[in-house]
Every structure is written in structure tokens, then in C-alpha cells.
Protein backbone atom coordinates (compact mmCIF):
# COMPACT_ATOMS: atom_id res chain seq x y z
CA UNK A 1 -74.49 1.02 -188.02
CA UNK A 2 -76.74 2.66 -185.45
CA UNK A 3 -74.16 2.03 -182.93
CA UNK A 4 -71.93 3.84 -184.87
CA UNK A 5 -73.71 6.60 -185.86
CA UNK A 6 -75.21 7.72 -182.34
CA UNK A 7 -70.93 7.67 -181.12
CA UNK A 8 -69.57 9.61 -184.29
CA UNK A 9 -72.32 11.76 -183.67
CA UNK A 10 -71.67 12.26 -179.56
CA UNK A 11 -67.69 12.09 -179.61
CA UNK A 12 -67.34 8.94 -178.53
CA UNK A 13 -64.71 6.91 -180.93
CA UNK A 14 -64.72 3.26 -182.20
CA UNK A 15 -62.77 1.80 -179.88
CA UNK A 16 -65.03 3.27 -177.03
CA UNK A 17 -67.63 2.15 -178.97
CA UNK A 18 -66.58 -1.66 -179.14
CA UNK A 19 -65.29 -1.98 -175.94
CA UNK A 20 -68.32 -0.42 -173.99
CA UNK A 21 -70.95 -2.04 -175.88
CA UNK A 22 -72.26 -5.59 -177.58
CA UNK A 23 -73.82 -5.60 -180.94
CA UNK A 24 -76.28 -7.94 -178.84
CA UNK A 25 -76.95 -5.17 -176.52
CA UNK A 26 -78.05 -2.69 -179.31
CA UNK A 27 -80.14 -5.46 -180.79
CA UNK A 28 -81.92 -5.69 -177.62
CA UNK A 29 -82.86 -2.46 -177.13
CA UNK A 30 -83.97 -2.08 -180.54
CA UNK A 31 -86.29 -4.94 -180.66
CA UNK A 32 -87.34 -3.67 -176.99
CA UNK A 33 -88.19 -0.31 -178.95
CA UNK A 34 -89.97 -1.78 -182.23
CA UNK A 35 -93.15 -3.52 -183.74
CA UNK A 36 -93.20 -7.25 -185.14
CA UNK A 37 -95.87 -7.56 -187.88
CA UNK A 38 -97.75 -10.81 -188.71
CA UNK A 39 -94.39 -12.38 -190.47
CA UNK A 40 -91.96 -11.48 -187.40
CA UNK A 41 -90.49 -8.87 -189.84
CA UNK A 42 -88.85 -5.68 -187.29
CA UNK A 43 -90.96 -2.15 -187.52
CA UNK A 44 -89.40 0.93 -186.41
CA UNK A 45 -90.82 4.25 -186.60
CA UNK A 46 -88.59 7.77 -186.39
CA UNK A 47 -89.79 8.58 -182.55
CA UNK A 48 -88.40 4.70 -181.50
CA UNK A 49 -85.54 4.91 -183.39
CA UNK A 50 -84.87 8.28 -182.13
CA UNK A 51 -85.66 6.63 -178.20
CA UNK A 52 -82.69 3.71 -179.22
CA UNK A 53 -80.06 6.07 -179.84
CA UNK A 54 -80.88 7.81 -176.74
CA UNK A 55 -80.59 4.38 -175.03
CA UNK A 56 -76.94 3.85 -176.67
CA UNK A 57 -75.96 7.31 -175.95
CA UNK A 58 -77.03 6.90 -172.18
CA UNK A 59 -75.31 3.50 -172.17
CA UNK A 60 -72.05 4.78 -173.42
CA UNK A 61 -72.25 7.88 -170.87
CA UNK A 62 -72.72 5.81 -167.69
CA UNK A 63 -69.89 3.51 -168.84
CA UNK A 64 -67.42 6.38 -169.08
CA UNK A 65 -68.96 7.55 -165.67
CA UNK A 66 -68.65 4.65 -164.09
CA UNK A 67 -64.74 4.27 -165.41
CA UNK A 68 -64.11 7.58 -164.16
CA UNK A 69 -66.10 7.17 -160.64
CA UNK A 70 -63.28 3.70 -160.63
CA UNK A 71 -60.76 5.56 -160.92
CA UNK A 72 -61.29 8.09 -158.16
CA UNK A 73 -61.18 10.58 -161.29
CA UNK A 74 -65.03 11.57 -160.45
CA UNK A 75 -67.41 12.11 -157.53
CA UNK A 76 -70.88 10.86 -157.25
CA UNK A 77 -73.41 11.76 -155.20
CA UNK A 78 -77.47 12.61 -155.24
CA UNK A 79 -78.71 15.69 -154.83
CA UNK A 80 -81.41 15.91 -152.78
CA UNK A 81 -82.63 19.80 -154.05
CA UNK A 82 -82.65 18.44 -157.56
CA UNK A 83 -83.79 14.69 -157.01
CA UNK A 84 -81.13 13.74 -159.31
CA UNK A 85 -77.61 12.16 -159.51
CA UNK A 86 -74.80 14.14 -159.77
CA UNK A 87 -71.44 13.94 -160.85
CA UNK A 88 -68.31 16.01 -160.27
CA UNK A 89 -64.34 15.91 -160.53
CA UNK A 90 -62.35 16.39 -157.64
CA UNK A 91 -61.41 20.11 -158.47
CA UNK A 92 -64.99 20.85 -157.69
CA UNK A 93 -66.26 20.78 -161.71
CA UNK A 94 -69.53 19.26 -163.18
CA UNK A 95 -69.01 16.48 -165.20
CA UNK A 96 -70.19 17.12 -168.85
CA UNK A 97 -69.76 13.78 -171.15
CA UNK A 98 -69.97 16.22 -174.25
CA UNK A 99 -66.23 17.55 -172.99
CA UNK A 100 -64.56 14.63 -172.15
């Protein structure tokens, strides 16, 4: 369900979901984010459940980045001023994963 929430919630639909992501993988990064108490029974508070759905969201991104980068669709370089990665289309625009 968290899965599915965090892509409803960032445009990203079912299929994309699915295809670009393992239940296992969500799993994983859940249990990498929350507390076991003395019975092995999962904790999570709001601020690590809030850091998981970042994880998915950032997952899902670089997928979609990394199809379009395959397909010659996008550019990638790093930017040296910034100390960051960027990413642009061939006509010279910025990638922004909140309009594609």
C-alpha cells in the first residue's frame, strides 16, 4: 500500500509502479528504516515512514531517468558549480520527473 500511495501521490501509475519496483524492495527499505522490539514485531515512527517514501519516490525517479538516459531521450552529466548530477533533454531543457 505504501508503494502505492507514494506513486498516486507523485504521478507515477501502476504499471510504472510494478514494473520498476519489487514488493521485496519496499520491504527492505522499510525494515532498513524501522525499530524491532523485544518480540521482532516492526516499529515505525512518522519521520521513518516519511524517509521510506522518499526512498520509493527516489527509486522510481532514477528508474525513469535511467530509461530515458537509454534511450538517448536525456543527457547526463555532473555539474561541477553545483556538485550535483544533472539531467537534461536534448533540446537543451531540465529534466523535471514531476512533468513527465
Amino acid at each position: 500500500m505504501i508503494g502505492m500511495s507514494v506513486a498516486q501521490q507523485s504521478g507515477f501509475s501502476m504499471l510504472e509502479l510494478r514494473n520498476n519496483i519489487k514488493v521485496a524492495h519496499i520491504k527492505d527499505m522499510i525494515i532498513q528504516h524501522a525499530d524491532a522490539d523485544y518480540h521482532d514485531v516492526i516499529e515505525i515512527d512518522p519521520d521513518s515512514l516519511d524517509d521510506v517514501c522518499d526512498d520509493i519516490l527516489n527509486w522510481l525517479v532514477g528508474v525513469k531517468l535511467c530509461k530515458l538516459c537509454g534511450k538517448d531521450e536525456l543527457d547526463c552529466f555532473w555539474d561541477d558549480k553545483n556538485d550535483e548530477m544533472r539531467f537534461m533533454f536534448k533540446d537543451g531543457k531540465e529534466f523535471d520527473w514531476t512533468k513527465c
